[in-house]
Protein backbone atom coordinates (compact mmCIF):
# COMPACT_ATOMS: atom_id res chain seq x y z
CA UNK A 1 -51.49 75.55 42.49
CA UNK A 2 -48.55 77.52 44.28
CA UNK A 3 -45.19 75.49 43.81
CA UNK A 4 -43.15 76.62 46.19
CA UNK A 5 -40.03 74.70 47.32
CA UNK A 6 -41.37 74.72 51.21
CA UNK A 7 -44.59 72.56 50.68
CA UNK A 8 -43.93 70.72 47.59
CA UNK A 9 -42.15 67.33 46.79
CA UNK A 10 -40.97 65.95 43.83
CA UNK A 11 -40.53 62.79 41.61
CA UNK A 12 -39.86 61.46 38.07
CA UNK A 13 -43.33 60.10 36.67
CA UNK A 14 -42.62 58.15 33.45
CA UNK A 15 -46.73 57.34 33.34
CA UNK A 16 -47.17 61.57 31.51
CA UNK A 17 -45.36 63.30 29.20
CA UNK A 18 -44.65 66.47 28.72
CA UNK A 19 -44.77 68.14 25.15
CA UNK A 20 -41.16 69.33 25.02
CA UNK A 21 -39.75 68.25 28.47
CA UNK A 22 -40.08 64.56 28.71
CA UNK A 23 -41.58 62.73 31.02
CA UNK A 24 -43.52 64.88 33.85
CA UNK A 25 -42.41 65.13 37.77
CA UNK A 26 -45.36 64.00 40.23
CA UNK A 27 -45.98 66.93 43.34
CA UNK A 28 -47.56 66.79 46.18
CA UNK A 29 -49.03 69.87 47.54
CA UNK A 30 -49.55 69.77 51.52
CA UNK A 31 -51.65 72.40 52.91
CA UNK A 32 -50.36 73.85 55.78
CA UNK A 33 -49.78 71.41 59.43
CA UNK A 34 -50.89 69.05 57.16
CA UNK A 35 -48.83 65.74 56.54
CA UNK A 36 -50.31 64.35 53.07
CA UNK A 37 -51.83 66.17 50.16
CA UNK A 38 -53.35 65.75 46.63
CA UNK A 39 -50.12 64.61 44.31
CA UNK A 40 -50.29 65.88 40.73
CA UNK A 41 -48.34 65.42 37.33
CA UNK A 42 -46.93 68.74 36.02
CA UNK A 43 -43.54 70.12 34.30
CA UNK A 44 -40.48 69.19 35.37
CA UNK A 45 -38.68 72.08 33.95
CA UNK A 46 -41.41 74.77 33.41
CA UNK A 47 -42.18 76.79 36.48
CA UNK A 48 -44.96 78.17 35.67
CA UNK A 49 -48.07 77.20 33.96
CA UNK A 50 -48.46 80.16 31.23
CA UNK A 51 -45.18 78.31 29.77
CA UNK A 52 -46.26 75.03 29.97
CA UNK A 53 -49.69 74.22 30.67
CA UNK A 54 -49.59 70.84 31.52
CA UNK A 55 -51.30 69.51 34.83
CA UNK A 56 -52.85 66.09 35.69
CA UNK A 57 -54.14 64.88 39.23
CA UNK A 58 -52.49 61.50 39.91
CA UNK A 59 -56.00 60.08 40.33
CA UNK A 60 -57.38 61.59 37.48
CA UNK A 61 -59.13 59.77 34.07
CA UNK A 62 -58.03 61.20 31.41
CA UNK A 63 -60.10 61.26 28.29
CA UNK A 64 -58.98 59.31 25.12
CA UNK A 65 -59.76 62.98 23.22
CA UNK A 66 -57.57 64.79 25.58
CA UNK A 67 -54.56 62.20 24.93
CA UNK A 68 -54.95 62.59 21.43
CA UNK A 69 -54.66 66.21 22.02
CA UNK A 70 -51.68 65.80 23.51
CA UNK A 71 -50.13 63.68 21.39
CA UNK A 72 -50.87 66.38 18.37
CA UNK A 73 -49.55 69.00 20.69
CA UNK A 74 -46.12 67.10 20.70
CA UNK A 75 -46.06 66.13 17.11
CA UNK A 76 -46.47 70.09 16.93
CA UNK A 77 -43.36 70.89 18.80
CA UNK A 78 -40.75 68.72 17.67
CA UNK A 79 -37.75 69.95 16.52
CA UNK A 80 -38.16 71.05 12.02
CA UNK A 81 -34.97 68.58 12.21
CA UNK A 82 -34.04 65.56 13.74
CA UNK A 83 -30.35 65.32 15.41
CA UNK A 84 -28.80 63.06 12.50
CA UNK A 85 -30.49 65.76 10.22
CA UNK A 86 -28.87 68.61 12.12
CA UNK A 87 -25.35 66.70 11.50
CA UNK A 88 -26.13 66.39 8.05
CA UNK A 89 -27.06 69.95 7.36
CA UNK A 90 -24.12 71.30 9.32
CA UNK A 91 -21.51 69.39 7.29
CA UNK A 92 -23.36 70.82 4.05
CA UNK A 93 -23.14 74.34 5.80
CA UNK A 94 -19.37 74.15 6.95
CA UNK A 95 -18.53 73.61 3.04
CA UNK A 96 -20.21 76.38 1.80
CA UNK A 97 -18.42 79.70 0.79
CA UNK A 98 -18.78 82.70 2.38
CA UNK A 99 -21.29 84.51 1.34
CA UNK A 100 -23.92 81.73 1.12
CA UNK A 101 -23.04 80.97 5.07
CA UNK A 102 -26.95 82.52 6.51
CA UNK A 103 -28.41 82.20 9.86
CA UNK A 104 -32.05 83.11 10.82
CA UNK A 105 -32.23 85.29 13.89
CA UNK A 106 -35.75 84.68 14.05
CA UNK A 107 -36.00 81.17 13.40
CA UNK A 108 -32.05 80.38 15.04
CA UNK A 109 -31.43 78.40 12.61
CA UNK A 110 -28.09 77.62 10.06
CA UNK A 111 -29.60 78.44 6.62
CA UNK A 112 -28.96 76.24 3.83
CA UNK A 113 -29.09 77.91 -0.27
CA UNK A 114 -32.11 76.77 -0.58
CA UNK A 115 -34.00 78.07 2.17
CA UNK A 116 -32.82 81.10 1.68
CA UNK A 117 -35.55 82.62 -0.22
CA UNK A 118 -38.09 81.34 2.34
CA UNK A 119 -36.97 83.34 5.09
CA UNK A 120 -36.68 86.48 3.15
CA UNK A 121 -38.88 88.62 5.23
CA UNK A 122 -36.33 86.91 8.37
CA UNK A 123 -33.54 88.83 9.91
CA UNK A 124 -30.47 86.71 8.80
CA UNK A 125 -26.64 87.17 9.16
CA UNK A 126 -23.46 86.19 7.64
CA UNK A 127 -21.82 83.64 9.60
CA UNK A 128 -18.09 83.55 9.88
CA UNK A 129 -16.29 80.16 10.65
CA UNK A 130 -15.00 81.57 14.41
CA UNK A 131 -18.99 81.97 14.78
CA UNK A 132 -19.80 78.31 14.16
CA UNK A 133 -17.01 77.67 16.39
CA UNK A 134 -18.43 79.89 19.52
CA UNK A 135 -22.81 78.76 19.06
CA UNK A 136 -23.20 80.79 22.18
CA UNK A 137 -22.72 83.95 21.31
CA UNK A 138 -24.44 83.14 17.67
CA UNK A 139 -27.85 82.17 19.38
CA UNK A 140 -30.04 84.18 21.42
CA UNK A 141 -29.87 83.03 25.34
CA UNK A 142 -33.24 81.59 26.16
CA UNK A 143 -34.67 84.36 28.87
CA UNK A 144 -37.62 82.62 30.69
CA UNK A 145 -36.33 83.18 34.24
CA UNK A 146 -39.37 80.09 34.84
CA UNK A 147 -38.37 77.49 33.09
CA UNK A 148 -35.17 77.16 30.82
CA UNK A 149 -32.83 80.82 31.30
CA UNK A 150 -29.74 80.38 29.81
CA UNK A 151 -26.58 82.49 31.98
CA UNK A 152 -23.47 81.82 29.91
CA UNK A 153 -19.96 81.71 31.53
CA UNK A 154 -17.54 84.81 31.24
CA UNK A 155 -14.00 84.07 29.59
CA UNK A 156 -12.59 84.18 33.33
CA UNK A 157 -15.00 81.36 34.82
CA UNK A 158 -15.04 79.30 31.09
CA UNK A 159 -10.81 79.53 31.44
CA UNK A 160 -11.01 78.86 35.04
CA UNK A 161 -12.90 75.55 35.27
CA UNK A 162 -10.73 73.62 32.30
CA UNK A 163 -7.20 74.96 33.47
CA UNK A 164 -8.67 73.20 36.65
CA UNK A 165 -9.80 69.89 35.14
CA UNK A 166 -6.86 69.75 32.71
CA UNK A 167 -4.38 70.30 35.60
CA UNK A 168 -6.26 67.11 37.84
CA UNK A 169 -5.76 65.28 34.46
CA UNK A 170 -9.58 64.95 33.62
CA UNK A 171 -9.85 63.32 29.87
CA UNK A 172 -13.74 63.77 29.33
CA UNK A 173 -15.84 66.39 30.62
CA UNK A 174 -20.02 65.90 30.78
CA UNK A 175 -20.66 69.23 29.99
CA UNK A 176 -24.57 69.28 32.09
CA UNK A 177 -25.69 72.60 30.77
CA UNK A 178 -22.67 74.27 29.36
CA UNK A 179 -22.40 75.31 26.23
CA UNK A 180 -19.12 77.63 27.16
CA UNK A 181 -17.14 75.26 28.90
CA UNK A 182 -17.92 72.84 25.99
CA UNK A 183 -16.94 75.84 23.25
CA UNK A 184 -13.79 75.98 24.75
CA UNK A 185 -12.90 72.62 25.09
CA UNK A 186 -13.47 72.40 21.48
CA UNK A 187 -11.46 75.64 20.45
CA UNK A 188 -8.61 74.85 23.26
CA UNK A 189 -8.00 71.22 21.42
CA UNK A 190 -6.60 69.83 24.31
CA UNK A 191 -5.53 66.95 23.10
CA UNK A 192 -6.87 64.24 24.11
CA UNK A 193 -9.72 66.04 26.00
CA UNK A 194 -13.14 65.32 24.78
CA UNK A 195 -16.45 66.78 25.90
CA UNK A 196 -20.30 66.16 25.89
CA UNK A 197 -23.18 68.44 25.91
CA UNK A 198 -25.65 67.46 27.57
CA UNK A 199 -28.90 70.54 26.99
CA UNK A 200 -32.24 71.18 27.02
CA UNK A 201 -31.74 73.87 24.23
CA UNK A 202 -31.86 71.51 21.23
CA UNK A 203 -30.33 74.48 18.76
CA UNK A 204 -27.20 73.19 19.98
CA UNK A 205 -27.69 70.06 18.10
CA UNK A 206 -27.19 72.06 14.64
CA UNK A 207 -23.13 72.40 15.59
CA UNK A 208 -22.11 69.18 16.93
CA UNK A 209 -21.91 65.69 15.88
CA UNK A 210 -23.88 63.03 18.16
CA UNK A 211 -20.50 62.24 19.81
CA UNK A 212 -20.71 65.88 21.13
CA UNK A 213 -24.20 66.61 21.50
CA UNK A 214 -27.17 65.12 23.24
CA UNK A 215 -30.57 66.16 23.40
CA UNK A 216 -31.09 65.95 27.67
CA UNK A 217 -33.67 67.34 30.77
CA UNK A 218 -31.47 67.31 33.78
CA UNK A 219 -35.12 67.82 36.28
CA UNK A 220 -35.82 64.19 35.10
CA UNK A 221 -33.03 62.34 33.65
CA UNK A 222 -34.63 62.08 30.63
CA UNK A 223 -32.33 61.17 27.59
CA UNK A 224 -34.23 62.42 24.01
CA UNK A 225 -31.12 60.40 22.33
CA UNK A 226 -29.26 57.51 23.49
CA UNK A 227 -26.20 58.60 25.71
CA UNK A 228 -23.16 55.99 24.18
CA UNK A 229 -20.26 55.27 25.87
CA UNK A 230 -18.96 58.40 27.20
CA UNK A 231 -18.71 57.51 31.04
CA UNK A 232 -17.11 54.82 30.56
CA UNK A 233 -13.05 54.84 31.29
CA UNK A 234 -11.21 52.94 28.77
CA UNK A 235 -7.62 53.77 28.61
CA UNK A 236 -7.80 55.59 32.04
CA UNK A 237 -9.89 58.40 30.25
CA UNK A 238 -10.84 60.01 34.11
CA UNK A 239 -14.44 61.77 33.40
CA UNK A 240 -15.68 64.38 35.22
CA UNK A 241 -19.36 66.12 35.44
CA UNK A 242 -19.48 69.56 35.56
CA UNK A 243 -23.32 70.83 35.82
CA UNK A 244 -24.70 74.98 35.87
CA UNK A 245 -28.26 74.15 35.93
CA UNK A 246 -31.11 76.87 36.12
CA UNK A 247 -31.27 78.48 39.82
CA UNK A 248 -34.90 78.87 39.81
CA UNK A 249 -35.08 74.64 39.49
CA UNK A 250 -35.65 72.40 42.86
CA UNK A 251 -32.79 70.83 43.72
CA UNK A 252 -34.18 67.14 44.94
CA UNK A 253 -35.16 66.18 40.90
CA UNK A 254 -31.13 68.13 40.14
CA UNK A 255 -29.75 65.66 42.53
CA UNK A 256 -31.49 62.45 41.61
CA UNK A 257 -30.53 63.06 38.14
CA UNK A 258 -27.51 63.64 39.09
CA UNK A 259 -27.06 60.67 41.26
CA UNK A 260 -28.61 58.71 38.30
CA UNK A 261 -25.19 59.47 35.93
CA UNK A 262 -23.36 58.43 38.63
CA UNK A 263 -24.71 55.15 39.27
CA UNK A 264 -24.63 54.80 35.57
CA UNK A 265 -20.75 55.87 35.52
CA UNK A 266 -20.31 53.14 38.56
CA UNK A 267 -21.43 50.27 36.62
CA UNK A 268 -19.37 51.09 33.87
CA UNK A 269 -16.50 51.29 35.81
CA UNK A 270 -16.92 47.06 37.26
CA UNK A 271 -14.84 47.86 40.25
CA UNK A 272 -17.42 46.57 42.73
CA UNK A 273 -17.29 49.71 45.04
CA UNK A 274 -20.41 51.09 45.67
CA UNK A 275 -19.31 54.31 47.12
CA UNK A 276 -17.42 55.88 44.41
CA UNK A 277 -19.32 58.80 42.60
CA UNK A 278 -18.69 60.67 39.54
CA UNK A 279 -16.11 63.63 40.47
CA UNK A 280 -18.42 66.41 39.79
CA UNK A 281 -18.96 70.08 39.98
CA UNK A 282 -22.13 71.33 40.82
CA UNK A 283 -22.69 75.59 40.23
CA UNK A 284 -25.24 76.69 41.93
CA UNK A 285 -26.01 79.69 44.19
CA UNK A 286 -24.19 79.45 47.85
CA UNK A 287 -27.58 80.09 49.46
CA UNK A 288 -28.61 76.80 48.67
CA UNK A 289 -25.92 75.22 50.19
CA UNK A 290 -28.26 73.09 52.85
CA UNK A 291 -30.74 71.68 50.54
CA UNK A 292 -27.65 70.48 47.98
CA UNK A 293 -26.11 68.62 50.91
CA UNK A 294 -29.20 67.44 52.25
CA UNK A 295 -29.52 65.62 49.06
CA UNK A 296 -25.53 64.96 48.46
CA UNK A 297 -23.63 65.50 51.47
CA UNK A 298 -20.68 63.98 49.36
CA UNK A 299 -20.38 67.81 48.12
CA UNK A 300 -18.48 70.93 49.41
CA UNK A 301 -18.83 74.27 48.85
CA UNK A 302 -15.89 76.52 47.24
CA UNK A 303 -15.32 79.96 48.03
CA UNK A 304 -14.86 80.46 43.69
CA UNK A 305 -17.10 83.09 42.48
CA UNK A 306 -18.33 81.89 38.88
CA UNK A 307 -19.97 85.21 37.15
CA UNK A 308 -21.76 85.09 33.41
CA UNK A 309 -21.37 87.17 30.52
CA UNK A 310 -25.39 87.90 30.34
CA UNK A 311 -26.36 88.15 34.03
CA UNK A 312 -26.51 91.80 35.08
CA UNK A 313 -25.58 90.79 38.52
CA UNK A 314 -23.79 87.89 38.94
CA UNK A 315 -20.17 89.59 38.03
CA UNK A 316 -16.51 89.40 39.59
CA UNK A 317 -14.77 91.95 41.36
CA UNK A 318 -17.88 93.41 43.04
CA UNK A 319 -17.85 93.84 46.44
CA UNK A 320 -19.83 93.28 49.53
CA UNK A 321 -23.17 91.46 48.77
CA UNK A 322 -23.11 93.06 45.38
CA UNK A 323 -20.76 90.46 44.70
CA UNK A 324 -21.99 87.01 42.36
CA UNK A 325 -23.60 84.46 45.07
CA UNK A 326 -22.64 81.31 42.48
CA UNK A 327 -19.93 79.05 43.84
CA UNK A 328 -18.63 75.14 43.46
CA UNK A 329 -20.06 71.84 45.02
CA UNK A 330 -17.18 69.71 44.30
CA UNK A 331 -16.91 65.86 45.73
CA UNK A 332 -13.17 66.37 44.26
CA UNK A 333 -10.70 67.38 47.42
CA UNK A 334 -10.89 71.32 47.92
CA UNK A 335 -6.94 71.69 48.41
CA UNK A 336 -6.84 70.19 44.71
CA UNK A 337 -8.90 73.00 43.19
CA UNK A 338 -6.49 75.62 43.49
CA UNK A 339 -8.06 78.86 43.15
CA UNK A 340 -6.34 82.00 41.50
CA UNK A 341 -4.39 84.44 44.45
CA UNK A 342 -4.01 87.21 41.69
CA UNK A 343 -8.34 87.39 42.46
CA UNK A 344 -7.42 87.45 46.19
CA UNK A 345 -7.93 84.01 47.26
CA UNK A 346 -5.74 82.32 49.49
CA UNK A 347 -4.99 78.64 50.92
CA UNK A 348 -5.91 77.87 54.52
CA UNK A 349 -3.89 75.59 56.47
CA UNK A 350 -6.14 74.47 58.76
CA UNK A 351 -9.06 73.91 56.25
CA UNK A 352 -7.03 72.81 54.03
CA UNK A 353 -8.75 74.95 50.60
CA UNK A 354 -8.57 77.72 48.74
CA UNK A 355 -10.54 80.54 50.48
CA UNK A 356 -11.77 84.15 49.33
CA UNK A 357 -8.73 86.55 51.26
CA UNK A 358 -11.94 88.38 53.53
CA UNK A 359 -12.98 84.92 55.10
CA UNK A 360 -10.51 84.33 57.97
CA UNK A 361 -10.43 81.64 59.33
CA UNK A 362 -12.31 81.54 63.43
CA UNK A 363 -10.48 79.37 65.72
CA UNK A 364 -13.83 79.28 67.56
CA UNK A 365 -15.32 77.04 64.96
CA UNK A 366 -12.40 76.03 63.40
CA UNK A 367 -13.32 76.97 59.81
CA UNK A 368 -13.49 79.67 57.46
CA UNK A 369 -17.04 80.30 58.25
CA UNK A 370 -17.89 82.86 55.44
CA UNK A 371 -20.11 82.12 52.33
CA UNK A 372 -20.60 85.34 50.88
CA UNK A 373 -17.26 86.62 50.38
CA UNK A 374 -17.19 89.42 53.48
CA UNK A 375 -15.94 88.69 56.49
CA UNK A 376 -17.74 87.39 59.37
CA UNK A 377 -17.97 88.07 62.78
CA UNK A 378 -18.42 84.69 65.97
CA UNK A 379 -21.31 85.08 67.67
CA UNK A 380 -20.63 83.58 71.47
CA UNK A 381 -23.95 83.28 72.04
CA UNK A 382 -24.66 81.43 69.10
CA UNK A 383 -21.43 79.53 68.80
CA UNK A 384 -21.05 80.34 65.51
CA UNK A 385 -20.05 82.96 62.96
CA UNK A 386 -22.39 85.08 61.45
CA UNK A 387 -22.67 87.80 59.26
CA UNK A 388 -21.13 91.14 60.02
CA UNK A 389 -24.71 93.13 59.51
CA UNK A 390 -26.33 90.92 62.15
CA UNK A 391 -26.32 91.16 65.74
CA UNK A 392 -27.48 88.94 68.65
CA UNK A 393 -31.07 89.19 70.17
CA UNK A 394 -31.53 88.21 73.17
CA UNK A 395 -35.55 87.93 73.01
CA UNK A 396 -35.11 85.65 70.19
CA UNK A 397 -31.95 83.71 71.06
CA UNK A 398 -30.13 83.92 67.70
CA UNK A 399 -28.43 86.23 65.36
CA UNK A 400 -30.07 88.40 63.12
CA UNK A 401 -30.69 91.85 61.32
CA UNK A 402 -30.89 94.72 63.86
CA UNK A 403 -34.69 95.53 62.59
CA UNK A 404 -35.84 91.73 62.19
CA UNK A 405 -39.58 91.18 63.43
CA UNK A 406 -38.63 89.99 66.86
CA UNK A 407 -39.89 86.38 68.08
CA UNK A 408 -39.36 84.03 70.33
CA UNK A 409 -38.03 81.22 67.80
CA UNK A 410 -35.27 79.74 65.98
CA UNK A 411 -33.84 80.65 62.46
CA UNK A 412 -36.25 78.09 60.82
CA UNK A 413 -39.66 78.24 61.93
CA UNK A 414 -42.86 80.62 62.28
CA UNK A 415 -43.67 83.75 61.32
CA UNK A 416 -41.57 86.94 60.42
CA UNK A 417 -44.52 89.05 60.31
CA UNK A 418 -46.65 87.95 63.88
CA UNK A 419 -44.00 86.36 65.69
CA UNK A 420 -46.75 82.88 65.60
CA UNK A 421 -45.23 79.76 65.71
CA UNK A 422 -48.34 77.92 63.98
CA UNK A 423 -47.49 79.39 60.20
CA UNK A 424 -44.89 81.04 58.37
CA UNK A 425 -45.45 84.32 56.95
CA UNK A 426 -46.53 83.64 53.50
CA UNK A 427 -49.93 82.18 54.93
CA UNK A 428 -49.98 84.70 58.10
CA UNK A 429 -53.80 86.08 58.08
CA UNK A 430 -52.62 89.20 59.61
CA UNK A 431 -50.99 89.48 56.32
CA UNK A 432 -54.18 88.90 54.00
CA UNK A 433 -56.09 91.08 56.49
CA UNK A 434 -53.56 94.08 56.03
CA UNK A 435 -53.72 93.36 51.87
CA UNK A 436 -57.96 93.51 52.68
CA UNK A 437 -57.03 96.58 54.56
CA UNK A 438 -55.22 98.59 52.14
CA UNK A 439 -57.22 97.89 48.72
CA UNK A 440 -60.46 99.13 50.88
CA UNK A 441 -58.83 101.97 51.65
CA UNK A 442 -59.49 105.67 49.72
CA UNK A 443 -56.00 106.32 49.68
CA UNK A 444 -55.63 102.46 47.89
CA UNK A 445 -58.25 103.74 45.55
CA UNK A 446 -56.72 106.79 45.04
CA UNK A 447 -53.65 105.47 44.17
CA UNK A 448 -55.67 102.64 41.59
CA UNK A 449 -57.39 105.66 39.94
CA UNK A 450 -53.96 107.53 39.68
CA UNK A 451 -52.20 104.84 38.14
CA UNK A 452 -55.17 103.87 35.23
CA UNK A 453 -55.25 108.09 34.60
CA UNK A 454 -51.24 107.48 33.81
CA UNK A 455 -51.28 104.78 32.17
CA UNK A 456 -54.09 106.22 29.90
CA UNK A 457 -52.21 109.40 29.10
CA UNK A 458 -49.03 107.88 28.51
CA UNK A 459 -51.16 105.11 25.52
CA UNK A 460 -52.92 108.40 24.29
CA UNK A 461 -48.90 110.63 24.01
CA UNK A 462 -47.56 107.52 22.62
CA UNK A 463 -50.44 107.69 19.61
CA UNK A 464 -49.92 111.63 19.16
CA UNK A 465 -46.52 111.02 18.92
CA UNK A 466 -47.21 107.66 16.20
CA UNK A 467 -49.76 110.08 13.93
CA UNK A 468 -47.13 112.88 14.09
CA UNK A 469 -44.60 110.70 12.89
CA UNK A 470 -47.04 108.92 10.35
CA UNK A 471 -47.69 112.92 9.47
């Protein structure tokens, strides 16, 4: 089953379970012109089924056998330690000297004496105290662009975001997937700032105490531990949510669960007003900027550019479209987040926020129209600004690149590749007749042959090379 974000809908199911994700989200798949489809269980975080193969049709009868399976397939994937476990163990860890401090790189775990022996055979490291201080850089980011990648803030982005909420006089910060901005709330001691992770990566759970750590999926608002009284606002402690979930993740399940800690912050608060929400910032990339308002048009987008340490990509000081596409949806009031001017952002009068120094500001539209950091151009036509590689077509009626498959249509519907306004291009049949086209082809087969013969005498050099060096 293809789950793509065009034909698919989501929702929290707590009827399944998933074996390390919680409780599963229920799709619909809708064939295309079609209105209703088949609805299945499946993974709310996992993206794709060689991670997690977990799939049930809503209608479906499932087998006592199977369930049991399932159940053993949990039991086999629980965390070695529980969270009160992982407290205990890291308070036995912090007092030991030096040179019995071990951690397994293969196993990410904090070694205690006597398990040392056991993982012998293991790659382990000393681990200094400014180590257990900083967890991120001590365990290996998770790399599964399909289901839980793990992009960690740079020093610039990390310092950034608490100068900001310690200067609007923010007192506890739900840290929704940020382990850096959690770090450094921790080393800052910004008294009396306090912070809670809330992760999917459970390895976390081996630094902090259950006051600072809590076992969460943000796709289904599913709590592994019991979240205690941190939203509430005793002694005018102001909290604040600030969420970097995984880009590749729909964004309805992200905003109901996000929506859900609000609520949950509400009641705590007792002031009867219904249409407060949690001050949050959401970091996501800019390009999803409709479907994020779609779901909470509360938000607005900042021109900040947040880059990561391990992203080869998404860095500052790039330019052009090379530059990182990950910005803030903030509820909080733009002309409070005051962004640096030594990066070359600037305050706009009229829009009242901090904007990148290329996006001037169009009288036309009467905003600083750009989202991508270049400047853009007003389209008269259109009447609107658009970006400076695209021009107006006048068989099409809108803005776009100067070699876009021409059609008569707007931005959102048919097909790039035909120009029909019946499908979109990913089920186009002139598409899957070209793809028919090309592997019957000799020069497809050519090519086929070609790449095998390579592919064979690079495995055949590679064992010359192996016996030569066994030699």
């Amino acid at each position: 089953v293809s789950r793509t974000l065009e034909n698919l809908t989501a929702l929290r199911s707590d009827i399944t379970s998933c074996v390390s994700t919680g409780p599963t989200l229920l799709f619909e798949k809708v064939e295309n012109g079609g209105n209703k489809g088949r609805r299945f269980y499946a993974c709310s975080a996992c993206r794709d089924r060689k991670d997690c193969g977990f799939f049930q049709w809503e209608d479906e009868k499932v087998s006592k056998d199977r369930m049991l399976a399932r159940e053993a397939e949990m039991l086999s994937k629980r965390p070695r330690f529980s969270q009160q476990e992982c407290c205990s163990r890291f308070l036995q860890f912090a007092s030991l000297p030096f040179i019995e401090k071990k951690f397994c790189e293969d196993c990410q775990i904090l070694l205690l004496p006597a398990e040392h022996s056991a993982h012998s055979a293991h790659r382990t490291t000393a681990v200094t105290a400014a180590q257990l201080r900083r967890p991120s850089i001590l365990l290996r980011p998770l790399d599964n662009k399909k289901s839980n990648a793990q992009y960690l803030f740079t020093d610039r982005s990390a310092h950034f975001l608490l100068d900001t909420l310690a200067g609007l006089g923010y007192k506890k910060v739900l840290c929704v997937g940020t382990p850096r901005l959690q770090e450094l709330i921790k080393l800052r001691n910004l008294e009396p700032m306090k912070s809670l992770l809330l992760d999917i990566d459970f390895r976390y759970a081996q630094f902090y105490s259950q006051d600072e750590f809590c076992h969460y999926n943000m796709f289904n608002h599913h709590f592994f531990a019991v979240l205690d009284g941190f939203l509430s606002e005793a002694d005018g402690e102001q909290v604040v949510m600030v969420a970097d979930p995984p880009f590749g993740g729909l964004v309805k399940p992200l905003a109901n669960s996000f929506s859900l800690i609000s609520q949950t912050w509400r009641k705590l608060r007792n002031s009867g007003d219904s249409n407060i929400d949690i001050p949050i910032i959401w970091i996501f990339p800019y390009f999803f900027e409709p479907r994020i308002l779609e779901c909470l048009p509360a938000l607005t987008m900042l021109d900040y550019q947040v880059d990561y340490d391990n992203h080869p990509l998404y860095k500052h000081g790039k330019t052009g479209r090379r530059q990182s596409p990950v910005r803030l949806f903030t509820n909080i009031l733009p002309k409070h987040i005051v962004l640096p001017r030594e990066e070359g952002y600037r305050f706009c009068s009229m829009c009242q926020r901090y904007v990148c120094s290329l996006n001037k500001h169009c009288t036309k539209c009467n905003l600083c129209p750009s989202k991508d950091g270049r400047e853009w151009k007003h389209c008269s036509a259109c009447g609107k600004c658009v970006k400076p590689s695209w021009s107006h077509c006048t068989s099409c009626g809108r803005c776009a690149l100067p070699d876009h498959p021409c059609r008569q249509a707007d931005g959102g519907n048919g097909c790039f590749s035909c120009g029909s306004l019946e499908h979109r291009q990913k089920s186009c049949p002139l598409r899957d007749m070209q793809r028919k086209n090309r592997k019957g082809s000799p020069d497809w087969r050519k090519n086929l042959i070609r790449k095998k013969s390579s592919r064979g005498n690079s495995q055949k050099m590679r064992h010359k090379a192996t016996k030569a060096k066994n030699c």
